[in-house]
C-alpha atoms as a PDB file:
ATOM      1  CA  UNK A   1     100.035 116.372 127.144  1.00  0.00           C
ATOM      2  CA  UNK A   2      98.222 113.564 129.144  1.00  0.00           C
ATOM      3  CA  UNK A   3      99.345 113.130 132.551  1.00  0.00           C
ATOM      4  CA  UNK A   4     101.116 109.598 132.881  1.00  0.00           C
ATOM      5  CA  UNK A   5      99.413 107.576 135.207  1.00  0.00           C
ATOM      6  CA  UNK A   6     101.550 104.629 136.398  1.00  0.00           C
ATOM      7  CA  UNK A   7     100.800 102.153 138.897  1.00  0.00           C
ATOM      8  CA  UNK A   8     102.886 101.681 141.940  1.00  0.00           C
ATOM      9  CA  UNK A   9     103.406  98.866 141.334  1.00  0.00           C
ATOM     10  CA  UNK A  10     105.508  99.143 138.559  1.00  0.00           C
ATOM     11  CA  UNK A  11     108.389 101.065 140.323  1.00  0.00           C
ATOM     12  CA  UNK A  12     109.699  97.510 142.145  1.00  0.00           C
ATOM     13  CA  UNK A  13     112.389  95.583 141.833  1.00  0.00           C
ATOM     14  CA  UNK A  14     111.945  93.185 138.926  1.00  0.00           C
ATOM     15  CA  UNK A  15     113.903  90.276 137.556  1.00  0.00           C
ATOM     16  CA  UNK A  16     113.387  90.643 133.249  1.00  0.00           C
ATOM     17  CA  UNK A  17     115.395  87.879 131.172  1.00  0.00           C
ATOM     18  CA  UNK A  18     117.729  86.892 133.937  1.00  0.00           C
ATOM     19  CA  UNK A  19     118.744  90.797 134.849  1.00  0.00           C
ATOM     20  CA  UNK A  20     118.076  92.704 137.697  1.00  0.00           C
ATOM     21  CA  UNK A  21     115.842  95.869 136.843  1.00  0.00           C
ATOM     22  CA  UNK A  22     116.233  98.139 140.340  1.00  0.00           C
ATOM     23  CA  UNK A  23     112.910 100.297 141.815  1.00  0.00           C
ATOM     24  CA  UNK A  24     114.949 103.273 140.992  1.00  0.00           C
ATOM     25  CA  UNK A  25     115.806 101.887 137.358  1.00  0.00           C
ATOM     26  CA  UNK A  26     111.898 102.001 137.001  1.00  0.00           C
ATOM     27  CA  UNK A  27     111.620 105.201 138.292  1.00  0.00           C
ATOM     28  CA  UNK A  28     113.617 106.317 135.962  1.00  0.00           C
ATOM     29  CA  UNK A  29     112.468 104.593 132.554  1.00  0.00           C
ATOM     30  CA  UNK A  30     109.535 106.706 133.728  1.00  0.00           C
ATOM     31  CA  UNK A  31     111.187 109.502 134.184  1.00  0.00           C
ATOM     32  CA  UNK A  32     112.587 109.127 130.743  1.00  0.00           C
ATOM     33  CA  UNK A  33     108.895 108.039 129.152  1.00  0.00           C
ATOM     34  CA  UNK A  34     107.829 111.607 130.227  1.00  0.00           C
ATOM     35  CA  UNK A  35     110.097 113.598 128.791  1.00  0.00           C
ATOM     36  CA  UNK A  36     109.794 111.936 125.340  1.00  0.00           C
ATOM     37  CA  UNK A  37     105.956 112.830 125.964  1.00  0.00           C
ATOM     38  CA  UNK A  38     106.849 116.117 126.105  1.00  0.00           C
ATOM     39  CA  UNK A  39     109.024 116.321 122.980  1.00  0.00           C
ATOM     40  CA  UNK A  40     106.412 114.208 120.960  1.00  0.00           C
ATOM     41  CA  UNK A  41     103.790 117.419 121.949  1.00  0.00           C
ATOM     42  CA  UNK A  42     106.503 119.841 120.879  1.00  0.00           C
ATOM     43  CA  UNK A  43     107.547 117.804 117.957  1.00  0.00           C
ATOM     44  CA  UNK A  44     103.609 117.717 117.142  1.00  0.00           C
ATOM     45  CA  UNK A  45     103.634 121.604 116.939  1.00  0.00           C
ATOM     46  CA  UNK A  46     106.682 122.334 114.622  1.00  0.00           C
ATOM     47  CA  UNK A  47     105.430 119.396 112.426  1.00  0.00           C
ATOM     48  CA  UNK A  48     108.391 117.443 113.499  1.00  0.00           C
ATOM     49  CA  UNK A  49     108.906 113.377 112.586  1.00  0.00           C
ATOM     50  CA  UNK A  50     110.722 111.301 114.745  1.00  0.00           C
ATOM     51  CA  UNK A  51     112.252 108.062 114.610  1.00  0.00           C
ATOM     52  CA  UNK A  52     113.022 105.634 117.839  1.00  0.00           C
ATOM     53  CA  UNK A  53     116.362 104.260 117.076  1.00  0.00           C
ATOM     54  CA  UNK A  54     119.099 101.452 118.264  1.00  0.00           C
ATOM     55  CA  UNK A  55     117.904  99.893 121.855  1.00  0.00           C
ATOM     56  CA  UNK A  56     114.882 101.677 121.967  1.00  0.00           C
ATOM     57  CA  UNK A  57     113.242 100.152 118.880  1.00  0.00           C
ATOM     58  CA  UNK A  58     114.923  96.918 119.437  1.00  0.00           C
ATOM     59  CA  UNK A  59     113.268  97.305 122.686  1.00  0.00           C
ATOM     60  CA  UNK A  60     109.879  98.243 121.586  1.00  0.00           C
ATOM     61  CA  UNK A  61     110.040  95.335 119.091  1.00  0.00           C
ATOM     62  CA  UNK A  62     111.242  92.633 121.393  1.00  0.00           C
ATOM     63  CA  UNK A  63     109.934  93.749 125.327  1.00  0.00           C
ATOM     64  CA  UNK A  64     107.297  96.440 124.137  1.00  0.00           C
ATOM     65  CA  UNK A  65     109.499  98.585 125.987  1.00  0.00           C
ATOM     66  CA  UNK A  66     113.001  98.986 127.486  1.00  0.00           C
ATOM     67  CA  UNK A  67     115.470  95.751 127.144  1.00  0.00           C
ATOM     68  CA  UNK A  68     116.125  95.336 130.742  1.00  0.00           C
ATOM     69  CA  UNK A  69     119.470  96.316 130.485  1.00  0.00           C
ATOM     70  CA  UNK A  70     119.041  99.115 129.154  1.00  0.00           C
ATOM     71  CA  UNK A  71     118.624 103.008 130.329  1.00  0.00           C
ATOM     72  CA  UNK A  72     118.126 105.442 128.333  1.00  0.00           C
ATOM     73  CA  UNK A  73     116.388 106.368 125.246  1.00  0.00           C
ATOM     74  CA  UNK A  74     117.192 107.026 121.436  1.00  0.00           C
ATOM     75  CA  UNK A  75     115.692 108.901 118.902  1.00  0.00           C
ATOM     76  CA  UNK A  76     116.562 110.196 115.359  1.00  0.00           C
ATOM     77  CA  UNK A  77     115.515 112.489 113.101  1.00  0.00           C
ATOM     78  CA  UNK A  78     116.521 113.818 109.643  1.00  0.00           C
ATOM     79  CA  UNK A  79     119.078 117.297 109.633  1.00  0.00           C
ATOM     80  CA  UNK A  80     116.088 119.253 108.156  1.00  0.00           C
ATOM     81  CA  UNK A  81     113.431 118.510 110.845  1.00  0.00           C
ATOM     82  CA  UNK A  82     116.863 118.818 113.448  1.00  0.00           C
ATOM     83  CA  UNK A  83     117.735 122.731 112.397  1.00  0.00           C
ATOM     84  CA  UNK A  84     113.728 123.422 112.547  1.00  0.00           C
ATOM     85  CA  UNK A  85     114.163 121.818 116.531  1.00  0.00           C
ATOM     86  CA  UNK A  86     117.278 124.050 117.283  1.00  0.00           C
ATOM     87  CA  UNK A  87     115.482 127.127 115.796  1.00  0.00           C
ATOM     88  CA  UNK A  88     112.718 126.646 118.042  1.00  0.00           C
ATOM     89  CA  UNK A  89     114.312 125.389 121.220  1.00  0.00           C
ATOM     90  CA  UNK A  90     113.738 128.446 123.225  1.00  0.00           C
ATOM     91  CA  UNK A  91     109.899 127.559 123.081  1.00  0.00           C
ATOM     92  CA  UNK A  92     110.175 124.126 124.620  1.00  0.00           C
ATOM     93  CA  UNK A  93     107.983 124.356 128.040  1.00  0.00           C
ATOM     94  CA  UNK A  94     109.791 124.391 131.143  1.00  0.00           C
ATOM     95  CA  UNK A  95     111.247 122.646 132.908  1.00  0.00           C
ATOM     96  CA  UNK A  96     112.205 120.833 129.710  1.00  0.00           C
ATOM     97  CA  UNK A  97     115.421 121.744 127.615  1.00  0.00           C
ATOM     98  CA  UNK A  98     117.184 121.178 123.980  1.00  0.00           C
ATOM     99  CA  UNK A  99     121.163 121.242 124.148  1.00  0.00           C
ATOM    100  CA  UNK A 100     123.358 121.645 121.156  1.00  0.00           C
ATOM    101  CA  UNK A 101     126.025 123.179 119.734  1.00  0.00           C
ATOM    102  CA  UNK A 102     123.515 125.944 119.097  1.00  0.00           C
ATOM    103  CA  UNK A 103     122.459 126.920 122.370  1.00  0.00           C
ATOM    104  CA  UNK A 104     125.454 126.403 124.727  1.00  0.00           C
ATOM    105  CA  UNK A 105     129.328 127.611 124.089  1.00  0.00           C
ATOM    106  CA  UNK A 106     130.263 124.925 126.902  1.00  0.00           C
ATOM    107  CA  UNK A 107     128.232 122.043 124.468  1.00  0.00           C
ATOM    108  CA  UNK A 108     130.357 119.545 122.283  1.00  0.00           C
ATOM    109  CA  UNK A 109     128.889 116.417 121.071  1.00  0.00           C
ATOM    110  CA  UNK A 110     127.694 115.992 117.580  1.00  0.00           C
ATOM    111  CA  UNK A 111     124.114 115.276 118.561  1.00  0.00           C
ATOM    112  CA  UNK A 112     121.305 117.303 120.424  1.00  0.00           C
ATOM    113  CA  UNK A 113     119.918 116.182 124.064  1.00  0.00           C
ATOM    114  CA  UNK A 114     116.497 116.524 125.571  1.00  0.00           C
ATOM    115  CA  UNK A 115     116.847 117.604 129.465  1.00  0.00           C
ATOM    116  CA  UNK A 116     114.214 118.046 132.393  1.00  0.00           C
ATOM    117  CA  UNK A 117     116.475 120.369 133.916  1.00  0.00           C
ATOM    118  CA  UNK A 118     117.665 123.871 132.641  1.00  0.00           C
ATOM    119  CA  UNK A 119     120.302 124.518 134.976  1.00  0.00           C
ATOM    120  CA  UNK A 120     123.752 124.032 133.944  1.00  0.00           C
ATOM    121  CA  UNK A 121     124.706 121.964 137.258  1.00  0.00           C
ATOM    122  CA  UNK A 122     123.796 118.983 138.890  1.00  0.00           C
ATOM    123  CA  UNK A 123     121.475 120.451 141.886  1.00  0.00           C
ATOM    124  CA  UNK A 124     118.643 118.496 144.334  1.00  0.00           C
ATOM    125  CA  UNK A 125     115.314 119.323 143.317  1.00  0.00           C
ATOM    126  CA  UNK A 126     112.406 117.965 145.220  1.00  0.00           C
ATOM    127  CA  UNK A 127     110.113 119.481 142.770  1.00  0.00           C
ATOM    128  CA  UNK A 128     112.333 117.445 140.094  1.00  0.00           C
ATOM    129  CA  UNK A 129     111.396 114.815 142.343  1.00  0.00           C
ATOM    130  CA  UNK A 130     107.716 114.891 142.476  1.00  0.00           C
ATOM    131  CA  UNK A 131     106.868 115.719 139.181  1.00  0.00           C
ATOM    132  CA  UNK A 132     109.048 112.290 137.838  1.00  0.00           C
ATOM    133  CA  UNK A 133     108.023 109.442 139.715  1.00  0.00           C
ATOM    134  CA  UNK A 134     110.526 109.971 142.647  1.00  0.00           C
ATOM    135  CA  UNK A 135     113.276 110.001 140.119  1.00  0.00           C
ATOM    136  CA  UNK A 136     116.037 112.490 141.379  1.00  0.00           C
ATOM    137  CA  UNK A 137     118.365 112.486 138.250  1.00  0.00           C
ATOM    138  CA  UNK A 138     118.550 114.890 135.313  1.00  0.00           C
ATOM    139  CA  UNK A 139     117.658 112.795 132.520  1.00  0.00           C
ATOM    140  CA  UNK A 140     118.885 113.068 128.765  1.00  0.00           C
ATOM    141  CA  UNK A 141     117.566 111.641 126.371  1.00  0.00           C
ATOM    142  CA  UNK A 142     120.164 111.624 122.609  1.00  0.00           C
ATOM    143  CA  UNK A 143     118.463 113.275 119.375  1.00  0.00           C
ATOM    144  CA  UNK A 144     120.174 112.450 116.341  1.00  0.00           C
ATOM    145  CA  UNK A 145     120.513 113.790 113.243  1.00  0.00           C
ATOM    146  CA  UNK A 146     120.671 111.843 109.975  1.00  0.00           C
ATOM    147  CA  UNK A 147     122.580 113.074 107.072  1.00  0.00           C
ATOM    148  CA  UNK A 148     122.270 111.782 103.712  1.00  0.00           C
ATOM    149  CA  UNK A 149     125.839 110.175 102.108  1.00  0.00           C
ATOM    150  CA  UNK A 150     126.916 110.620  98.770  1.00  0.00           C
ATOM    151  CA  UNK A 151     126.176 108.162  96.135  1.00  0.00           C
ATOM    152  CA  UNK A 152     129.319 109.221  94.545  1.00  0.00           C
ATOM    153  CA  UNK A 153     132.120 106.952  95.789  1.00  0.00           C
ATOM    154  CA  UNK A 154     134.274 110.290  94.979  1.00  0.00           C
ATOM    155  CA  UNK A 155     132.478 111.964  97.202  1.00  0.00           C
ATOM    156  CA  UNK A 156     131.845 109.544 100.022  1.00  0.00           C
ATOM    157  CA  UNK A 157     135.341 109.201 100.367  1.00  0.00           C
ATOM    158  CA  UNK A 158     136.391 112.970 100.692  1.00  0.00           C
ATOM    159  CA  UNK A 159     133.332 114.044 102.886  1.00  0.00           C
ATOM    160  CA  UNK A 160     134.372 110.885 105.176  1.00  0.00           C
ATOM    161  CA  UNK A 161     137.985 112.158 105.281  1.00  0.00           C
ATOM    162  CA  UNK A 162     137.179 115.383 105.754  1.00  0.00           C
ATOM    163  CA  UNK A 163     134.497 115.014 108.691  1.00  0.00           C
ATOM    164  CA  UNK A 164     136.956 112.539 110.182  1.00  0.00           C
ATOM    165  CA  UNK A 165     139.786 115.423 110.544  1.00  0.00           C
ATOM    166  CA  UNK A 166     137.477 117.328 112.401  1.00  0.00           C
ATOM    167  CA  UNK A 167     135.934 114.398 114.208  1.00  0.00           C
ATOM    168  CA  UNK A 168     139.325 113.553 116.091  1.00  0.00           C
ATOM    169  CA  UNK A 169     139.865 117.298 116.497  1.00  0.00           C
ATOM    170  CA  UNK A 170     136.793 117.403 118.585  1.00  0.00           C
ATOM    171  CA  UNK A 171     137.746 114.042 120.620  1.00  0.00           C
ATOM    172  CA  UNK A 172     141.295 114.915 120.873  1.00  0.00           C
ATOM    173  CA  UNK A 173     140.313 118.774 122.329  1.00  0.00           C
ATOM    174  CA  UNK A 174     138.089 116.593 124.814  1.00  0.00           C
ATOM    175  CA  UNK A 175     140.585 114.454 126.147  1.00  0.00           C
ATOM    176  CA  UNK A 176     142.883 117.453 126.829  1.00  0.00           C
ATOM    177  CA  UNK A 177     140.670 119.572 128.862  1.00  0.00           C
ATOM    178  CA  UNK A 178     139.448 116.558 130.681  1.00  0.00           C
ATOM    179  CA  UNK A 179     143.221 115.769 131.712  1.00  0.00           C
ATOM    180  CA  UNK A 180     143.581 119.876 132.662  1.00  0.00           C
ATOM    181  CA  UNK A 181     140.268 119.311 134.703  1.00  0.00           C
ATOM    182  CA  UNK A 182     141.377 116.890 136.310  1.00  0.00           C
ATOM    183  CA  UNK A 183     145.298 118.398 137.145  1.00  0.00           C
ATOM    184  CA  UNK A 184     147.197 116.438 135.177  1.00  0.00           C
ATOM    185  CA  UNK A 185     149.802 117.508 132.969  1.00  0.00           C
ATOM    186  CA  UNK A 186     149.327 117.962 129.353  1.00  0.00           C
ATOM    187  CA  UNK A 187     150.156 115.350 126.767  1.00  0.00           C
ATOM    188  CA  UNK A 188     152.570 117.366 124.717  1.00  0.00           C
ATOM    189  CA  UNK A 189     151.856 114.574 122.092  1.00  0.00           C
ATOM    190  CA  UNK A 190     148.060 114.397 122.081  1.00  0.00           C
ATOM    191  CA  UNK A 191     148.043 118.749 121.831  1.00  0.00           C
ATOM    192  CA  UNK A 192     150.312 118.362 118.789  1.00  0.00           C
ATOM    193  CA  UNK A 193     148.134 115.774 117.215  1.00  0.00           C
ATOM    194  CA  UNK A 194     145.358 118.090 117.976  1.00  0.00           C
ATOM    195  CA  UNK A 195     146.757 121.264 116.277  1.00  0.00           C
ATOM    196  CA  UNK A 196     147.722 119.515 113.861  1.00  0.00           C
ATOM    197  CA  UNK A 197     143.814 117.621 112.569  1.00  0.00           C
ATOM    198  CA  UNK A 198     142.859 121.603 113.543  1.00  0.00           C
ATOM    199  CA  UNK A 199     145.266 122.994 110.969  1.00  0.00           C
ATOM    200  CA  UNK A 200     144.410 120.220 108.136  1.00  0.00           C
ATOM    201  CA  UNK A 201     140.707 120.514 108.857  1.00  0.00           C
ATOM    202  CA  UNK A 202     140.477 124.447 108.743  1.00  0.00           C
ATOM    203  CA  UNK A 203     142.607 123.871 105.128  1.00  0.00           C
ATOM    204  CA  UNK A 204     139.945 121.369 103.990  1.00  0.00           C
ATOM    205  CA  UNK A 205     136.725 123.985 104.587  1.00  0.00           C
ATOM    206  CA  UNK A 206     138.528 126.429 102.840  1.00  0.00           C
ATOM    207  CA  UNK A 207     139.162 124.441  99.722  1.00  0.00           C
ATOM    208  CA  UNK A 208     135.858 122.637  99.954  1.00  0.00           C
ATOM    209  CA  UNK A 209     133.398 124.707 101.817  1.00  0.00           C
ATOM    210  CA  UNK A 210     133.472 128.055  99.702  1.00  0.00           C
ATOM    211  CA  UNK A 211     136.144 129.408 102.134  1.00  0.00           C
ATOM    212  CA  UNK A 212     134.643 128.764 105.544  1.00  0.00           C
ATOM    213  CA  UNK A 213     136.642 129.804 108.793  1.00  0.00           C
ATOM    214  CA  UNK A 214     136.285 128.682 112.219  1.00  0.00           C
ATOM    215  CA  UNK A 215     135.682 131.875 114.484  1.00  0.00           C
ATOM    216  CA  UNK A 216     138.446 132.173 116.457  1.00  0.00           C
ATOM    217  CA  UNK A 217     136.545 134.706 119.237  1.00  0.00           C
ATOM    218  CA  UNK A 218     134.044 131.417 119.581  1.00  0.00           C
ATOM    219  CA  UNK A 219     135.565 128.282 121.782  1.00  0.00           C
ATOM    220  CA  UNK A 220     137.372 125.878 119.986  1.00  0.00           C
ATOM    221  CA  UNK A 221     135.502 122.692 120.389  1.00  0.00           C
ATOM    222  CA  UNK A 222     131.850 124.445 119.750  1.00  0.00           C
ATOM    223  CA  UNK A 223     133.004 125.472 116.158  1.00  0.00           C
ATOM    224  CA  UNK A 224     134.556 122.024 115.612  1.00  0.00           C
ATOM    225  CA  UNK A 225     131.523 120.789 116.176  1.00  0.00           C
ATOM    226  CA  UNK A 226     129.597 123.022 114.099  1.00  0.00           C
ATOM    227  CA  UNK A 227     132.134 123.176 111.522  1.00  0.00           C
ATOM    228  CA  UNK A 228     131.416 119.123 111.396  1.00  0.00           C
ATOM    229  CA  UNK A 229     127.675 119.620 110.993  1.00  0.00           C
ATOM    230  CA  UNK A 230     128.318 120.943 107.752  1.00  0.00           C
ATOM    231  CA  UNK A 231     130.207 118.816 106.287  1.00  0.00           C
ATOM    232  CA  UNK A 232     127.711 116.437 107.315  1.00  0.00           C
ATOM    233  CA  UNK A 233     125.167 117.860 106.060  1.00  0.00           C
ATOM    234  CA  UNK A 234     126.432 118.938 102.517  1.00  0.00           C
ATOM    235  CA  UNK A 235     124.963 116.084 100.304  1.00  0.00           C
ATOM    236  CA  UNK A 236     121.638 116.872  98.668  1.00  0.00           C
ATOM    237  CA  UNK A 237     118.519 113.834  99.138  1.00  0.00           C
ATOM    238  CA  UNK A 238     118.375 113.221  95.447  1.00  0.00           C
ATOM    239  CA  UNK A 239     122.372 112.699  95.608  1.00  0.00           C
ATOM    240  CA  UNK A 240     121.956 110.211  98.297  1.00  0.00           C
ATOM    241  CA  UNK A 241     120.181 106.476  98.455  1.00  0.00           C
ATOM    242  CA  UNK A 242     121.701 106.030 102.170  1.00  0.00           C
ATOM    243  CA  UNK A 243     122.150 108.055 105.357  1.00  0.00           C
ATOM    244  CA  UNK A 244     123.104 108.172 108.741  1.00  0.00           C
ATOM    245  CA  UNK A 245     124.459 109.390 112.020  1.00  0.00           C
ATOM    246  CA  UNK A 246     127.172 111.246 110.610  1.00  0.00           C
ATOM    247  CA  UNK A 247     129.932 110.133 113.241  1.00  0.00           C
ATOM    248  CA  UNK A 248     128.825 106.411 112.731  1.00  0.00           C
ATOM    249  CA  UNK A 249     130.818 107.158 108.941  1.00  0.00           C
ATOM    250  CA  UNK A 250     134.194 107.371 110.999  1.00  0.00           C
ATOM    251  CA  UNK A 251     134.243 104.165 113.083  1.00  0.00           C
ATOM    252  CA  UNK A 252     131.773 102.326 110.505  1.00  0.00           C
ATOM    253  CA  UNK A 253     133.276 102.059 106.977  1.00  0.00           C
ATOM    254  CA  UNK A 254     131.273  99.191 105.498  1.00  0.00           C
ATOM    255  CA  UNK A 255     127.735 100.040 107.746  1.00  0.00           C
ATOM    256  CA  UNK A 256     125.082  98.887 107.850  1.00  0.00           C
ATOM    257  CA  UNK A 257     123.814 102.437 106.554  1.00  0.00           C
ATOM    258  CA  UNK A 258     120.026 103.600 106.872  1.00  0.00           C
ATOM    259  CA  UNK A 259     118.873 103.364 103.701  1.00  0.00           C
ATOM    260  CA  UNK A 260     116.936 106.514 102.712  1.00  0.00           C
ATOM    261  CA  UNK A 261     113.285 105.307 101.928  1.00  0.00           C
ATOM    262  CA  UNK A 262     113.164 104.123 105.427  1.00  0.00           C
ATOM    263  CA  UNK A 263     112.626 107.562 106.588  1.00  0.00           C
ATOM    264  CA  UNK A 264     109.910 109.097 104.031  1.00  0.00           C
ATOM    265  CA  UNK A 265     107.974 110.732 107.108  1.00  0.00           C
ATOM    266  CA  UNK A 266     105.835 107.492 107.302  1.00  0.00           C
ATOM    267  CA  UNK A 267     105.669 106.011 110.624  1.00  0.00           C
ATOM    268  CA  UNK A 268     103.923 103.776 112.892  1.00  0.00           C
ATOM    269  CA  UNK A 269     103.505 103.430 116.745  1.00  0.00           C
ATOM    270  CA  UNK A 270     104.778 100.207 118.881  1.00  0.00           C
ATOM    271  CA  UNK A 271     103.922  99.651 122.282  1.00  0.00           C
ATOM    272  CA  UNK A 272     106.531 100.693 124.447  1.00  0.00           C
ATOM    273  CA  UNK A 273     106.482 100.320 128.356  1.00  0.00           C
ATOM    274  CA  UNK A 274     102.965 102.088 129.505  1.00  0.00           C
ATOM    275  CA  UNK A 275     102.895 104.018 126.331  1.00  0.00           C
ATOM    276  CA  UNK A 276     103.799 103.839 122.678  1.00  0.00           C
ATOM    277  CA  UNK A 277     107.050 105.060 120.755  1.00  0.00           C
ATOM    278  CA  UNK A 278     107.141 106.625 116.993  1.00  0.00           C
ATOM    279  CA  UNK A 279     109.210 104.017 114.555  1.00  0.00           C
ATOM    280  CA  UNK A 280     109.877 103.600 110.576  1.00  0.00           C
ATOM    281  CA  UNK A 281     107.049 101.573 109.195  1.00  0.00           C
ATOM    282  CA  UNK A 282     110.158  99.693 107.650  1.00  0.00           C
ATOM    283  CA  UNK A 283     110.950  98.855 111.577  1.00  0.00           C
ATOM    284  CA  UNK A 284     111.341  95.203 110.358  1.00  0.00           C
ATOM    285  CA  UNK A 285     114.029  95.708 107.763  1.00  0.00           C
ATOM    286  CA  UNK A 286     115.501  97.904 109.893  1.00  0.00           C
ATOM    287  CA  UNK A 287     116.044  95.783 112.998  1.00  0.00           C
ATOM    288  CA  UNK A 288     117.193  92.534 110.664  1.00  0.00           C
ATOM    289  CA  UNK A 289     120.071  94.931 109.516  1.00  0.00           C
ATOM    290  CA  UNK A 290     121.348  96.468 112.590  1.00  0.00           C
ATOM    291  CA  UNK A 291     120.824  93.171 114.812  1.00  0.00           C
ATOM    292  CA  UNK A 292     120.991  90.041 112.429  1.00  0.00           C
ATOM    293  CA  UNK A 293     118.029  88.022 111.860  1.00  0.00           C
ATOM    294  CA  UNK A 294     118.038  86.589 115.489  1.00  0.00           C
ATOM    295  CA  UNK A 295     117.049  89.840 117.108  1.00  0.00           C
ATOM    296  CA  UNK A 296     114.008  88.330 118.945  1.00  0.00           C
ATOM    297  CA  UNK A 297     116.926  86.330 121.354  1.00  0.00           C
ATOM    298  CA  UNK A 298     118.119  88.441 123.759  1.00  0.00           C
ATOM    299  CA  UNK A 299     121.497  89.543 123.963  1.00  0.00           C
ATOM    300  CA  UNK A 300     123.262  91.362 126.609  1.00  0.00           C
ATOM    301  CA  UNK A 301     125.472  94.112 124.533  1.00  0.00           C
ATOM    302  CA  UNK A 302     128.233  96.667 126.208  1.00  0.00           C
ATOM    303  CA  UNK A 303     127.058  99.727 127.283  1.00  0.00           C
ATOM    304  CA  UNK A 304     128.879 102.810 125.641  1.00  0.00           C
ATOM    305  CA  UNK A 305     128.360 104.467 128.945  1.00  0.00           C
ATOM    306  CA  UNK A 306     128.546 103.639 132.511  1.00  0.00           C
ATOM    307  CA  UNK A 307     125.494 101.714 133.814  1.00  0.00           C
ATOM    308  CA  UNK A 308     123.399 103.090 134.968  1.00  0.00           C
ATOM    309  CA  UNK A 309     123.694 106.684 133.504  1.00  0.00           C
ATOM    310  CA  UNK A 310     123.016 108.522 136.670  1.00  0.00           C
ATOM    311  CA  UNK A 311     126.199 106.090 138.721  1.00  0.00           C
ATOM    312  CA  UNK A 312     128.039 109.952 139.381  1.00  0.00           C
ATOM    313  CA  UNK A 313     124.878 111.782 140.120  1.00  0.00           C
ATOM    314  CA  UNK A 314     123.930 109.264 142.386  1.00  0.00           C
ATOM    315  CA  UNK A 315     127.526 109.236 143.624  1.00  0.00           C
ATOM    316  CA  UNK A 316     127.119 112.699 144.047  1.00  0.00           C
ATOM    317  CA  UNK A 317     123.709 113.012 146.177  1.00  0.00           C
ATOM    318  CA  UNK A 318     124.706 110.166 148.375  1.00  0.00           C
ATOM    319  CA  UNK A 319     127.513 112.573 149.260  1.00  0.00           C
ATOM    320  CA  UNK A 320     125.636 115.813 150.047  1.00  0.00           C
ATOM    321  CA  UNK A 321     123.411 113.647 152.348  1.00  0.00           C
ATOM    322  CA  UNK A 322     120.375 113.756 150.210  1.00  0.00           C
ATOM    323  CA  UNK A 323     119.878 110.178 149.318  1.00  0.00           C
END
């Protein structure tokens, strides 16, 4: 991997469409560039074909890098080239790190996550520091897997109703041991809810899924979420003319849905920031779909998360005396 060379410069203050981009913002969009160089070099290796997705390739299409409002980055990838990056996550170089549901018990979100950190607490690291730009934060970047959806309206329907069971299991599980983190007292309601998409999912693999069990000696919320991967993941390509992030299915009933030639392996670079990011070469359809046909005027969408990302670990090292 090339060592990023990055002008000083660039890590100022900077006013981009009317918003306020901070030094340390910069710092860490560089930050962020460098760890996706490292997974495109891994990714390289195991033959591996990656897509930029949502703000990043909106942002590579309209600012040849990050929309100014904007922190983080996106990528996607089909399941098959995902399960060939969780087999070999082990042999990512250090200090970088995949998380999934398949290599942490504590792990519970449907997608994977690129780290430069492979601790399993927020910690100050002045190595951390050096190596990205003066950027103190532990950076993750979102992997996604695409799955491929039934033509079969039949079919749609019951793998949609059956993911969605476990789906709210998952988020309902989350909520509770957030509230029991946090010493409140248990919502008597929400835990019968909970038991009760638990009980109806578990019935639905059994029927549908050749008799599958959750393991009860594994925690609860790690085999929901693997449980969920395969019933993702159960409709064949040549079954399929769409796909997508699975979870998208529950909250999106109509789409827009990827459709499947848009991710034949063929792909083409766009400038992004001081580098370049890996897109569909059907980037153009794809962007008219997801953003309407006026995607070249910016717009200033809600974040999903707090902005910025690193608000608590900033929080946090203001606290300890280190920033």
């Amino acid at each position: 991997m090339e060592e990023l060379k990055i002008p000083e410069r660039y890590f100022e203050d900077t006013e981009l469409c009317g918003f306020s981009v901070s030094a340390m913002m910069k710092r860490t969009w560089a930050a962020e560039i460098k760890v996706l160089s490292a997974l495109e070099d891994f990714f390289q290796k195991l033959d591996i074909t990656y897509y930029a997705e949502y703000g990043t390739l909106l942002g590579a299409i309209r600012h040849k890098g990050f929309i100014p409002w904007d922190d983080d980055i996106d990528i996607a990838m089909l399941r098959k080239d995902f399960k060939k990056l969780i087999e070999h996550a082990d042999e990512m170089p250090y200090p970088y790190r995949i998380i999934s549901v398949y290599s942490s018990d504590t792990y519970g979100t449907h997608n994977g996550l690129a780290t430069n950190d492979r601790r399993d607490k927020l910690v100050w690291d002045d190595e951390r520091v050096r190596e990205f730009f003066g950027c103190p934060f532990i950076i993750n970047l979102d992997i996604n897997p695409l799955d491929y959806i039934p033509r079969d309206k039949e079919l749609r329907t019951l793998q949609k109703d059956i993911y969605h069971l476990g789906y709210a299991a998952t988020h309902d599980l989350l909520s509770l041991d957030r509230a029991r983190a946090e010493g409140l007292p248990e919502d008597s309601e929400k835990r019968e809810t909970f038991e009760k998409e638990k009980e109806m999912f578990e019935d639905c693999l059994k029927r549908f899924f050749g008799g599958m069990k959750l393991d009860e000696k594994r925690p609860v919320l790690n085999e929901l979420c693997r449980a969920c991967d395969v019933v993702a993941g159960f409709c064949r390509e040549e079954d399929a003319d769409l796909l997508d992030y699975y979870p998208h299915m529950v909250y999106s009933t109509q789409g827009p849905f990827r459709k499947k030639e848009w991710y034949t392996g063929e792909t083409v670079r766009l400038p992004f920031e001081m580098g370049s990011v890996s897109v569909s070469f059907a980037y153009q359809e794809m962007v008219k779909v997801f953003y309407g046909e006026n995607y070249m005027t910016p717009v200033m969408f809600d974040q999903v998360h707090d902005y910025p990302f690193y608000k608590k670990q900033e929080e946090y090292f203001r606290f300890r005396g280190y920033m």
